[in-house]
N, C-alpha and C. Protein backbone atom coordinates (compact mmCIF):
# COMPACT_ATOMS: atom_id res chain seq x y z
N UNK A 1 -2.11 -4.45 -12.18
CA UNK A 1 -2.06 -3.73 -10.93
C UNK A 1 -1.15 -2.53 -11.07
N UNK A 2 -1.06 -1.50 -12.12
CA UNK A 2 -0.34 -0.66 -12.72
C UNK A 2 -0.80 0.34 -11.14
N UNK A 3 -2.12 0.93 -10.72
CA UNK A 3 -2.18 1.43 -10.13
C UNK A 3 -3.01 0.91 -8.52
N UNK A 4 -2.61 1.20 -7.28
CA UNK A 4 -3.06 0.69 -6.61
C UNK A 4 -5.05 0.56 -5.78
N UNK A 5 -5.37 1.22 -7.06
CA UNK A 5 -6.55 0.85 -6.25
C UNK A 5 -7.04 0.15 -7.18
N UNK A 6 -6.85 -0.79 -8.26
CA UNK A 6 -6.74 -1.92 -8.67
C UNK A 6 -6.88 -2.51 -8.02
N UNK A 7 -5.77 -2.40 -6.56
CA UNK A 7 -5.82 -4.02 -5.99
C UNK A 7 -7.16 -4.18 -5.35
N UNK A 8 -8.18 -3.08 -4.90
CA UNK A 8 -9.29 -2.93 -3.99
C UNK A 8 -8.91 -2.17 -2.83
N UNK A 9 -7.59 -2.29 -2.72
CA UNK A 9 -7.89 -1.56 -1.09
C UNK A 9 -7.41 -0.36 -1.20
N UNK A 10 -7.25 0.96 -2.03
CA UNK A 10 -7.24 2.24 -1.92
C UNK A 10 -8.71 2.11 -2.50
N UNK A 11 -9.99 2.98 -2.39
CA UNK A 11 -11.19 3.49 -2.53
C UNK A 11 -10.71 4.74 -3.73
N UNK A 12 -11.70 4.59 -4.52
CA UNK A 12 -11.98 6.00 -5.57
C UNK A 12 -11.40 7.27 -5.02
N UNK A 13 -12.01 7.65 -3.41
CA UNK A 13 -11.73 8.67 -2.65
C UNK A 13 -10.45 8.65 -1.90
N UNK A 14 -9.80 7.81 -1.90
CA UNK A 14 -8.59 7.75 -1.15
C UNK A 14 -8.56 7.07 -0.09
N UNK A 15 -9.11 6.34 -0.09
CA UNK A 15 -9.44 5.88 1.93
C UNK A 15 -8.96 4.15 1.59
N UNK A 16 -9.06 3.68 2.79
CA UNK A 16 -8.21 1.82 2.62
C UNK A 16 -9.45 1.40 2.72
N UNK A 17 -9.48 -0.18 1.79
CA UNK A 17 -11.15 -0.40 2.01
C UNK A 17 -10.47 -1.67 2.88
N UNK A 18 -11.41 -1.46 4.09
CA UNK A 18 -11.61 -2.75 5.32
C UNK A 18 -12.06 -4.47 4.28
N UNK A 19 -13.10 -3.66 4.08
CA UNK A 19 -14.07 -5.03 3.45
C UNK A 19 -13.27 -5.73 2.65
N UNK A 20 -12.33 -4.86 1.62
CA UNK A 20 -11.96 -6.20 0.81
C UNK A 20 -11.16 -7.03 1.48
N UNK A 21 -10.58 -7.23 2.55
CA UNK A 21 -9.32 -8.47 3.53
C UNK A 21 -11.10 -8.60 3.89
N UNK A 22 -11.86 -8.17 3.73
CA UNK A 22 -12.68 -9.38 4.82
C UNK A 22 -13.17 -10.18 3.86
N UNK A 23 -13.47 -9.23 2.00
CA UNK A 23 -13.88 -10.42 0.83
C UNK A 23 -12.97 -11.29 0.70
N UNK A 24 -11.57 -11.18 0.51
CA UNK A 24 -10.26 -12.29 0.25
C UNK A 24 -10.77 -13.18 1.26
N UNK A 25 -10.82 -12.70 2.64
CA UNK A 25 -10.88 -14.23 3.28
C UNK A 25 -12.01 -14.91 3.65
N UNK A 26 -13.28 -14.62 3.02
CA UNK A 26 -13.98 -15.50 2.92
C UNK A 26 -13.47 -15.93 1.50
N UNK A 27 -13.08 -15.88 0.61
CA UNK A 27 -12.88 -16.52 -0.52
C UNK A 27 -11.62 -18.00 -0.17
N UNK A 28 -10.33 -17.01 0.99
CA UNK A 28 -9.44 -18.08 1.44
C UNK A 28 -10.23 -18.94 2.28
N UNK A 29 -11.14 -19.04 3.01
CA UNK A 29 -11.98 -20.11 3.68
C UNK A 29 -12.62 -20.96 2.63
N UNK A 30 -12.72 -20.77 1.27
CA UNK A 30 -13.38 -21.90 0.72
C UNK A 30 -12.01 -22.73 -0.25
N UNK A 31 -11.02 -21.62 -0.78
CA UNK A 31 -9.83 -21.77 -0.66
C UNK A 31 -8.56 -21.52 0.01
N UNK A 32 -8.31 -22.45 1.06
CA UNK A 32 -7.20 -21.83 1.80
C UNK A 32 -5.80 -22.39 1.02
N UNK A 33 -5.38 -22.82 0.17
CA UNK A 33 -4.00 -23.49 -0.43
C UNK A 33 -3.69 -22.18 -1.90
N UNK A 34 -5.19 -21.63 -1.73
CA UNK A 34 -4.79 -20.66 -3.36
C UNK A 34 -3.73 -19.56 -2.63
N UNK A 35 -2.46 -19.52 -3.08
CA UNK A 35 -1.54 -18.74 -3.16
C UNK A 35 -1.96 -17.44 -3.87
N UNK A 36 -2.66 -17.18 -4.92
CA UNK A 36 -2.71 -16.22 -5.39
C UNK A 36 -3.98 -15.01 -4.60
N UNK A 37 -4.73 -15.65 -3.79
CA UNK A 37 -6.04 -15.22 -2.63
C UNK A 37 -4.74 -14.86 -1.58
N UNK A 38 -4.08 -15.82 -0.96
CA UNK A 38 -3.04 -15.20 0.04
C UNK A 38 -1.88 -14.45 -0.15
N UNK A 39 -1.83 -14.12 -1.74
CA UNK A 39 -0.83 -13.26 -1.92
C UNK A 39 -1.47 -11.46 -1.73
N UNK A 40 -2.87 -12.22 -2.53
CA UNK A 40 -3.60 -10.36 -2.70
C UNK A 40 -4.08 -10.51 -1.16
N UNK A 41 -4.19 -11.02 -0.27
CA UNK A 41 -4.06 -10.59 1.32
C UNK A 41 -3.34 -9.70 1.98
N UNK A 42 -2.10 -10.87 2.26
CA UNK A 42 -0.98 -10.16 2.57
C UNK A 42 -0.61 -8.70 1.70
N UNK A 43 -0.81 -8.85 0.72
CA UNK A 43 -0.65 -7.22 -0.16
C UNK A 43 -1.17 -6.05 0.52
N UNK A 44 -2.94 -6.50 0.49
CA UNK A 44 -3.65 -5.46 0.68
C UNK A 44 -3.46 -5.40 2.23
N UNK A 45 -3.26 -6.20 3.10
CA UNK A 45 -2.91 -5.79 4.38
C UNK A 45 -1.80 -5.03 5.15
N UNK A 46 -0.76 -5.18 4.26
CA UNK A 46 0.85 -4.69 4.08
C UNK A 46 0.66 -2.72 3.70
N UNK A 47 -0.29 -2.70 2.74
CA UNK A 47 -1.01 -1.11 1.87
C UNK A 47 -1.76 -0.72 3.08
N UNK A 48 -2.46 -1.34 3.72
CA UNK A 48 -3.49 -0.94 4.84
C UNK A 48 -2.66 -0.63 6.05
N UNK A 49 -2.23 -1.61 6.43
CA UNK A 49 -1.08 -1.51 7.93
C UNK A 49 -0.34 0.31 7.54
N UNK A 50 -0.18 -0.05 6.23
CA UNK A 50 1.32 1.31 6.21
C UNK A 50 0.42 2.66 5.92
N UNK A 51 -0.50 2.38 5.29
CA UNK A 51 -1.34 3.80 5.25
C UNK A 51 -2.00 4.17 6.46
N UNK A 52 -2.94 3.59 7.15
CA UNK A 52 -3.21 3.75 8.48
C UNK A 52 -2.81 3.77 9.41
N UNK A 53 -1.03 3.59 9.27
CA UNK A 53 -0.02 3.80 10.40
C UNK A 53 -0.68 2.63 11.55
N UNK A 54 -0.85 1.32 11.40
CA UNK A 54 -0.80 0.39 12.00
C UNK A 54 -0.09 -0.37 12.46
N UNK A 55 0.81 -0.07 12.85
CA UNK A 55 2.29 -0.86 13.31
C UNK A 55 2.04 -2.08 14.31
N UNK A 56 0.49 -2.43 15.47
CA UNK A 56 0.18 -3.10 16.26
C UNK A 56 -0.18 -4.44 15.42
N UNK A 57 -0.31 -3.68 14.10
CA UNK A 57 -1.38 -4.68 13.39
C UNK A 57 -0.02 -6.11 12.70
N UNK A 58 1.67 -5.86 12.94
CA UNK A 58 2.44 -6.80 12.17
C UNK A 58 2.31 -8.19 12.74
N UNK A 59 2.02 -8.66 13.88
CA UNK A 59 2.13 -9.47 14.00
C UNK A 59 0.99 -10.66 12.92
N UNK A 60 -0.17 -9.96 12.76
CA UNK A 60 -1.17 -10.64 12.06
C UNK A 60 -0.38 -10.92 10.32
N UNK A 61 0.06 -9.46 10.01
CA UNK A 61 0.81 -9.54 8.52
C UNK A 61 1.73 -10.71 8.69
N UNK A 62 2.68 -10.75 9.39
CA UNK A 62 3.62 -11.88 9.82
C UNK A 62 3.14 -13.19 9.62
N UNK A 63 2.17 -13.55 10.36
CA UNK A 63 1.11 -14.65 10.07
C UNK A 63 0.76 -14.88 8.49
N UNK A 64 0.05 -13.68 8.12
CA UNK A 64 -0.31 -13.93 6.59
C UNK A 64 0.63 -14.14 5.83
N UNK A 65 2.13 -13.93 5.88
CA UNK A 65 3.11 -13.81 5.60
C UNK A 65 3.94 -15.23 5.33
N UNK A 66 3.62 -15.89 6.76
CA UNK A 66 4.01 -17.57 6.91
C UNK A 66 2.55 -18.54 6.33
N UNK A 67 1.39 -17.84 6.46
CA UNK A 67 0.76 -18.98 5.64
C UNK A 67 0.94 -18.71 3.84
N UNK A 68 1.16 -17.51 3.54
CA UNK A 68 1.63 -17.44 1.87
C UNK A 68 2.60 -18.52 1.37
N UNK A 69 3.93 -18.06 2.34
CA UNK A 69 5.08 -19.21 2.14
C UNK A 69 4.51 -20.65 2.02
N UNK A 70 4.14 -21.25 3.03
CA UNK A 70 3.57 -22.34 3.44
C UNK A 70 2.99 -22.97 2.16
N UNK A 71 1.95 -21.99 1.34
CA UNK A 71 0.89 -22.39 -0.16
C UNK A 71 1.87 -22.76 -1.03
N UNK A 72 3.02 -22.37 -1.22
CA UNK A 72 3.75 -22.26 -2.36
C UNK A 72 4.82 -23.58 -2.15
N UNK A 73 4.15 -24.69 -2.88
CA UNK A 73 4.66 -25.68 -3.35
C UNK A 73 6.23 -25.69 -4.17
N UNK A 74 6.84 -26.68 -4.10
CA UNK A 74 8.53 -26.62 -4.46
C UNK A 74 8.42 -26.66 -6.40
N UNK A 75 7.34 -27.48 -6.61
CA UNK A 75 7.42 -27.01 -8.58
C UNK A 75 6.13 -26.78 -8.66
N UNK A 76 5.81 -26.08 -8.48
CA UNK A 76 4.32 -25.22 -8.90
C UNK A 76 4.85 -24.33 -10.13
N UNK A 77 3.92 -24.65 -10.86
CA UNK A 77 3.99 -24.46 -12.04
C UNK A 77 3.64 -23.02 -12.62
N UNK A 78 2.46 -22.85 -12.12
CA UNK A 78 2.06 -20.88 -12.02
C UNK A 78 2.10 -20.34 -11.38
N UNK A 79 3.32 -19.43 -11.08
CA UNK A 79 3.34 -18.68 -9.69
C UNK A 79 2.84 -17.00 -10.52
N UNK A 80 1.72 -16.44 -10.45
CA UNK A 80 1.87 -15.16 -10.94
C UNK A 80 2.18 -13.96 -10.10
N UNK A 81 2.80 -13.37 -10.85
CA UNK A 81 3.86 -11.70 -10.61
C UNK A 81 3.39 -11.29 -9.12
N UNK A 82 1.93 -11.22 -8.72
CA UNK A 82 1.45 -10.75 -7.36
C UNK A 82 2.14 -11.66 -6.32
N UNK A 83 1.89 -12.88 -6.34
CA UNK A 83 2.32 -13.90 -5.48
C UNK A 83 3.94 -13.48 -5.51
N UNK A 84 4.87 -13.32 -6.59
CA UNK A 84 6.35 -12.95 -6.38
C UNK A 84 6.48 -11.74 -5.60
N UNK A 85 5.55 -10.55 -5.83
CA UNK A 85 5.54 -9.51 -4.85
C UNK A 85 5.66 -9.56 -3.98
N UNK A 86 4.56 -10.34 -3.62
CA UNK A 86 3.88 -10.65 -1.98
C UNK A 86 5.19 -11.20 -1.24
N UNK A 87 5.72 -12.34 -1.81
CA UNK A 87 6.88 -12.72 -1.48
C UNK A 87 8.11 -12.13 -1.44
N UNK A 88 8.23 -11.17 -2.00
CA UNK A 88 9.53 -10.47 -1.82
C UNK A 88 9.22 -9.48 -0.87
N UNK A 89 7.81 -9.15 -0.58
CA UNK A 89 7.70 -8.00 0.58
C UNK A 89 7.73 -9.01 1.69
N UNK A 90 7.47 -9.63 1.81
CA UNK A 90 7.41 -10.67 3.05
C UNK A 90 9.05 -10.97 3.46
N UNK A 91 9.93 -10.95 2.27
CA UNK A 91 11.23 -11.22 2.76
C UNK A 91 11.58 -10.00 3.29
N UNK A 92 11.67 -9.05 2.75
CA UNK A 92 11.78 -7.71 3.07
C UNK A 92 11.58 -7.27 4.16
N UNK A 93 10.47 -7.44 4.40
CA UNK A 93 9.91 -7.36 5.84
C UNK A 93 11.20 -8.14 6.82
N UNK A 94 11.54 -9.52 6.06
CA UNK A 94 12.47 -10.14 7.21
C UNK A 94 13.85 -9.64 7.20
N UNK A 95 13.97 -8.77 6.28
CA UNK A 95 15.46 -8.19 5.82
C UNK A 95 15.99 -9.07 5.25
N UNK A 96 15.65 -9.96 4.46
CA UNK A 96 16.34 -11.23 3.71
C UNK A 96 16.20 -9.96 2.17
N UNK A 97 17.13 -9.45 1.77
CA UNK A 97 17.16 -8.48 0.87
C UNK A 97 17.48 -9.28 -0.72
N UNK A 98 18.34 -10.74 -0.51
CA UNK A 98 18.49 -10.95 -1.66
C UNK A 98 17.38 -11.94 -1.98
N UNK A 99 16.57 -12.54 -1.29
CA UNK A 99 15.64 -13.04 -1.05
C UNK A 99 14.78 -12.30 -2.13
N UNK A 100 14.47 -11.45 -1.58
CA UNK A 100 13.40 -9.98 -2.19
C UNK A 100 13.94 -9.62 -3.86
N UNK A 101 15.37 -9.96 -3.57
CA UNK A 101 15.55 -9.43 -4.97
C UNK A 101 15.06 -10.35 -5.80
N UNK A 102 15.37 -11.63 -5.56
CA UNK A 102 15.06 -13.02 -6.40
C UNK A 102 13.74 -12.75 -6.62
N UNK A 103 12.74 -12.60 -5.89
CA UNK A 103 11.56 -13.01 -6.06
C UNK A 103 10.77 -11.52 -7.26
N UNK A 104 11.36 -10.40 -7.19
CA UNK A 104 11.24 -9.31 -7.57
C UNK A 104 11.80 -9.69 -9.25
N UNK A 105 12.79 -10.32 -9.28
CA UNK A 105 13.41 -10.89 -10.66
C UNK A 105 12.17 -11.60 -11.34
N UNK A 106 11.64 -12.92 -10.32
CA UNK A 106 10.72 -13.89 -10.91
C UNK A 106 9.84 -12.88 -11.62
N UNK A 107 9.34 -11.78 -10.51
CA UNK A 107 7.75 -11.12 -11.19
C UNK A 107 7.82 -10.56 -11.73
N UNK A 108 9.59 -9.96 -12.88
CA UNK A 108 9.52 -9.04 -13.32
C UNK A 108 9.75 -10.27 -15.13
N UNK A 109 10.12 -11.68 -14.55
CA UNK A 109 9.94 -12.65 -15.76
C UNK A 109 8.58 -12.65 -16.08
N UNK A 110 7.55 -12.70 -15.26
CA UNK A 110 6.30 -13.38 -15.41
C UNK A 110 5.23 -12.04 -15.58
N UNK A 111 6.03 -10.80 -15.95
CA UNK A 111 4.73 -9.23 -16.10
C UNK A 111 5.54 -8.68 -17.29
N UNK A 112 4.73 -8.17 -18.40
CA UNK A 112 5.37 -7.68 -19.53
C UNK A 112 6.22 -6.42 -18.54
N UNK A 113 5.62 -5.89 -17.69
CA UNK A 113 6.13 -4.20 -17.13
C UNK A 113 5.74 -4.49 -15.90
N UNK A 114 6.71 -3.69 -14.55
CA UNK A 114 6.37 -3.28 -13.58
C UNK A 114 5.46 -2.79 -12.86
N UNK A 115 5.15 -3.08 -11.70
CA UNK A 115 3.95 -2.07 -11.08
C UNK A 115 4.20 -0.98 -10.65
N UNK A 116 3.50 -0.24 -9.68
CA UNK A 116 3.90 0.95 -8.93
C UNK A 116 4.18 -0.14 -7.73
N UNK A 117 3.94 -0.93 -7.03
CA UNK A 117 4.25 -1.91 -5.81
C UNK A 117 5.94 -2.30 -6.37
N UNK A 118 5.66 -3.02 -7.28
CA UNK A 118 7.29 -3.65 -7.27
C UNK A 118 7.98 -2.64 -7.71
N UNK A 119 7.98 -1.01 -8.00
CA UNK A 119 9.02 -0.12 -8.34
C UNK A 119 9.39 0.52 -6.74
N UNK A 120 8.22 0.11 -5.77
CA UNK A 120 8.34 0.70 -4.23
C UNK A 120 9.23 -0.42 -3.75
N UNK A 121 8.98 -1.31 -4.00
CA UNK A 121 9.83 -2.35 -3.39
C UNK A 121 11.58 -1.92 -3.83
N UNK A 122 11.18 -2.29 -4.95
CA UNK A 122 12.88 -1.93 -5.68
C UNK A 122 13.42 -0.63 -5.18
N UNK A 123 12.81 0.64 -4.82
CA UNK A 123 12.99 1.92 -4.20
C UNK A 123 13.63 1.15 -3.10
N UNK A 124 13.08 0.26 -2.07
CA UNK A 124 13.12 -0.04 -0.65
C UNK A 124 14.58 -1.02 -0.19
N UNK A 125 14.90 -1.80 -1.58
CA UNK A 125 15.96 -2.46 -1.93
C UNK A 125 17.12 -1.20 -2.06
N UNK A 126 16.85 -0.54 -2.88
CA UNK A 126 17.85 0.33 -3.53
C UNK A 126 18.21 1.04 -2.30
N UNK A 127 17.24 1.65 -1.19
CA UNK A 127 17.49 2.73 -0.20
C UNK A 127 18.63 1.82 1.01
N UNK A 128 18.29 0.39 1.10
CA UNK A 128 19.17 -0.03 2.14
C UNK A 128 20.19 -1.07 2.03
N UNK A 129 20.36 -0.49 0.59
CA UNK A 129 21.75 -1.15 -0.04
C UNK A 129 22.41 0.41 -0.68
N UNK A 130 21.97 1.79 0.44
CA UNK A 130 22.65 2.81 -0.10
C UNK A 130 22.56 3.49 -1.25
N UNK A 131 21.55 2.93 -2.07
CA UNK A 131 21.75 3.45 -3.90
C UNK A 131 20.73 4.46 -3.87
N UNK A 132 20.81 5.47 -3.06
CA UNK A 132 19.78 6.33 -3.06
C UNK A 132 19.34 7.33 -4.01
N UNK A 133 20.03 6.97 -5.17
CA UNK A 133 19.57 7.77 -6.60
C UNK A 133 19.14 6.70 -7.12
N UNK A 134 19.31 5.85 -7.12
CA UNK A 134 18.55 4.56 -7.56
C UNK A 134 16.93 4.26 -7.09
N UNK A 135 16.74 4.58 -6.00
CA UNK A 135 15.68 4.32 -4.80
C UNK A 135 14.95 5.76 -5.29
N UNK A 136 15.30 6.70 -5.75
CA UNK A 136 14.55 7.99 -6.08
C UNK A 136 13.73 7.51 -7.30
N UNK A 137 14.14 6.83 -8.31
CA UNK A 137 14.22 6.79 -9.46
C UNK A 137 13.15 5.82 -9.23
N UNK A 138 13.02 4.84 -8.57
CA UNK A 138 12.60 3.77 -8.69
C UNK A 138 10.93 4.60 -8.10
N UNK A 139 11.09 5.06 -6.90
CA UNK A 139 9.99 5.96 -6.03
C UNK A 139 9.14 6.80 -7.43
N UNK A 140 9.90 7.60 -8.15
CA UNK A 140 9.58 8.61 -9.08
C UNK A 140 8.71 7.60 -10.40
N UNK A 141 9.39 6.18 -10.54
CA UNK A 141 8.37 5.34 -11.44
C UNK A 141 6.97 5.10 -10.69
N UNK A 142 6.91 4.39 -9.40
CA UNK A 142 5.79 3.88 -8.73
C UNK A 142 4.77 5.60 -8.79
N UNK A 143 5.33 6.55 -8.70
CA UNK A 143 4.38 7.75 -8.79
C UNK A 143 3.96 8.29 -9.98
N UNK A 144 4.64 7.97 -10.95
CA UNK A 144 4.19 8.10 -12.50
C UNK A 144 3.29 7.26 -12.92
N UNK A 145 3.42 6.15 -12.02
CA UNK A 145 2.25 4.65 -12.80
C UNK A 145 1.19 5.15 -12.05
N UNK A 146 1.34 5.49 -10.72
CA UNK A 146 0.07 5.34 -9.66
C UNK A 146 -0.10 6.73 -9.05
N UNK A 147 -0.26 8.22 -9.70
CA UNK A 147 0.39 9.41 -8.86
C UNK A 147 -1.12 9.85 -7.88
N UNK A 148 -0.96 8.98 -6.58
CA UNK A 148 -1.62 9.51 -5.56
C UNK A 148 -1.15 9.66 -4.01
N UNK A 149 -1.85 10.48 -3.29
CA UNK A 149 -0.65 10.24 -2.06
C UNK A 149 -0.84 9.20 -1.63
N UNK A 150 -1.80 7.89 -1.69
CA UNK A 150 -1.41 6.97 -0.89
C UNK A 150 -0.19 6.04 -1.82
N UNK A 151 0.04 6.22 -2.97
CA UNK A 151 1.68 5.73 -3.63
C UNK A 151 2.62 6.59 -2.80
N UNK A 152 2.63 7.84 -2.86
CA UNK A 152 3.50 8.75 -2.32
C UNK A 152 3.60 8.06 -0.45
N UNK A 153 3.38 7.74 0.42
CA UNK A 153 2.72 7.64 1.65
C UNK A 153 3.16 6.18 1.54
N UNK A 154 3.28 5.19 0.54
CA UNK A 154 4.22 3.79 0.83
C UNK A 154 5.65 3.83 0.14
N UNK A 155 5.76 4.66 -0.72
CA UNK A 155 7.25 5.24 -0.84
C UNK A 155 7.63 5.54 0.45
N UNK A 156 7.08 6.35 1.02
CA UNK A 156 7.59 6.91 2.15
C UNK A 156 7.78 5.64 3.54
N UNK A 157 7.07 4.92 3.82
CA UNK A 157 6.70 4.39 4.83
C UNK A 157 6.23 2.59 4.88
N UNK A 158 5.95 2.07 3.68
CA UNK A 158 6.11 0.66 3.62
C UNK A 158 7.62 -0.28 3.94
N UNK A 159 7.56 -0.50 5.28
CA UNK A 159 8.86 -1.53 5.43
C UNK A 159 9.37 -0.52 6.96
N UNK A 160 9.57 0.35 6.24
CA UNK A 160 10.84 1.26 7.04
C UNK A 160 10.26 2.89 6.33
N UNK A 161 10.39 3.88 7.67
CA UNK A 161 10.79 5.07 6.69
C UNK A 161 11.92 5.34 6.30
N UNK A 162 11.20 6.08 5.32
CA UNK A 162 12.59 6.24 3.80
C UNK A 162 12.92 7.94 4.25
N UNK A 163 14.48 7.53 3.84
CA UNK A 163 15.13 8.98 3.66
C UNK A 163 14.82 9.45 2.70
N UNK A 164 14.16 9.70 1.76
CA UNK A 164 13.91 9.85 0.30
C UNK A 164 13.55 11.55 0.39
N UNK A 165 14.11 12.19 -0.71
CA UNK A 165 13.52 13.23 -0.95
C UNK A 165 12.50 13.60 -1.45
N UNK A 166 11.43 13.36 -0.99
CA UNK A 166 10.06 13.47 -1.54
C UNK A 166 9.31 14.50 -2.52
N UNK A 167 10.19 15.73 -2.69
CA UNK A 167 9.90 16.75 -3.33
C UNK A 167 10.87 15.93 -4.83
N UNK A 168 11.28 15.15 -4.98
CA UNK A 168 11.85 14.61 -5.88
C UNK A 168 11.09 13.57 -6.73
N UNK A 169 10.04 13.01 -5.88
CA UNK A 169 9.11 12.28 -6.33
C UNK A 169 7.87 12.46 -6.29
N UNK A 170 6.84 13.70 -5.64
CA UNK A 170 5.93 14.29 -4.89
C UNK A 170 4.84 14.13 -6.54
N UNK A 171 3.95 13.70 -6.30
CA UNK A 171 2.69 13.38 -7.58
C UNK A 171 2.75 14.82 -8.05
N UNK A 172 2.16 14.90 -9.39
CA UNK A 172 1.94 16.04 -10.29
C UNK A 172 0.27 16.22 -9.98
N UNK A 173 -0.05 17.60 -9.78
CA UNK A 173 -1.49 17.91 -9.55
C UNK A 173 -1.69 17.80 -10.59
């Protein structure tokens, strides 16, 4: 998931695709306990909410948010890197920051390399624990892995807007 329309929901053209949260959850209706179906949910709904400036839409993320937790058994044995994402944006979301960090640690045990998602996250960590050359740096990786404006556009705006200097991280034409 180096770049985000990997996950399905940025389109070739730039646009959020609806359909795929509607493919995940017919897939979670035949599996509802797969953690790794409710992790790429909550993901792609979290990318969708923040690009389409959906702010009405958290209470549903919230939801997807508590049934993710819920899947994830106390020794489960394969938790992969997406599912640690998912989970650290979900803490994040709750401001549980070291929470986020832990889980950001797990997915960075269980992925040879970072994504452009978990370098936004770590940006989002870094910005409200003050390390705002840290949070640039981190912004300036997620746009080197993934350089489109909808990376640029959750730097900016996934969680919280960011003070970030955006001409500091702004994609290369």
């Amino acid at each position: 998931m180096a770049t985000l329309s990997c996950l399905g929901v940025i389109t070739n053209d730039g646009q959020t695709n609806i359909s795929y949260i509607k493919q995940i959850s017919k897939l979670i209706q035949l599996s509802p306990k797969n953690s790794y179906l409710l992790a790429q949910r909550y993901l792609a709904y979290a990318i969708i909410l923040t690009i389409n400036n959906k702010v009405t839409s958290m209470p549903t993320l919230m939801n997807y948010g508590k049934v993710l937790v819920k899947s994830i058994t106390p020794n489960q044995q394969l938790v992969s890197s997406e599912i640690y994402d998912a989970l650290a944006l979900n803490e994040l979301y709750q401001g549980n920051l070291t929470a986020s960090e832990h889980y950001l640690s797990l997915a960075a045990l269980q992925s040879q390399q970072n994504t452009a998602l978990r370098y936004i996250l770590l940006g989002k960590i870094s910005e409200l624990t003050h390390k705002t050359q840290q949070a640039n740096e981190y912004y300036s990786m997620a746009m080197y892995l993934s350089p489109s404006e909808e990376t640029l556009q959750l730097c900016q705006k996934l969680v919280f807007i960011s003070q970030i200097n955006t001409t500091e991280i702004t994609p290369p034409h």
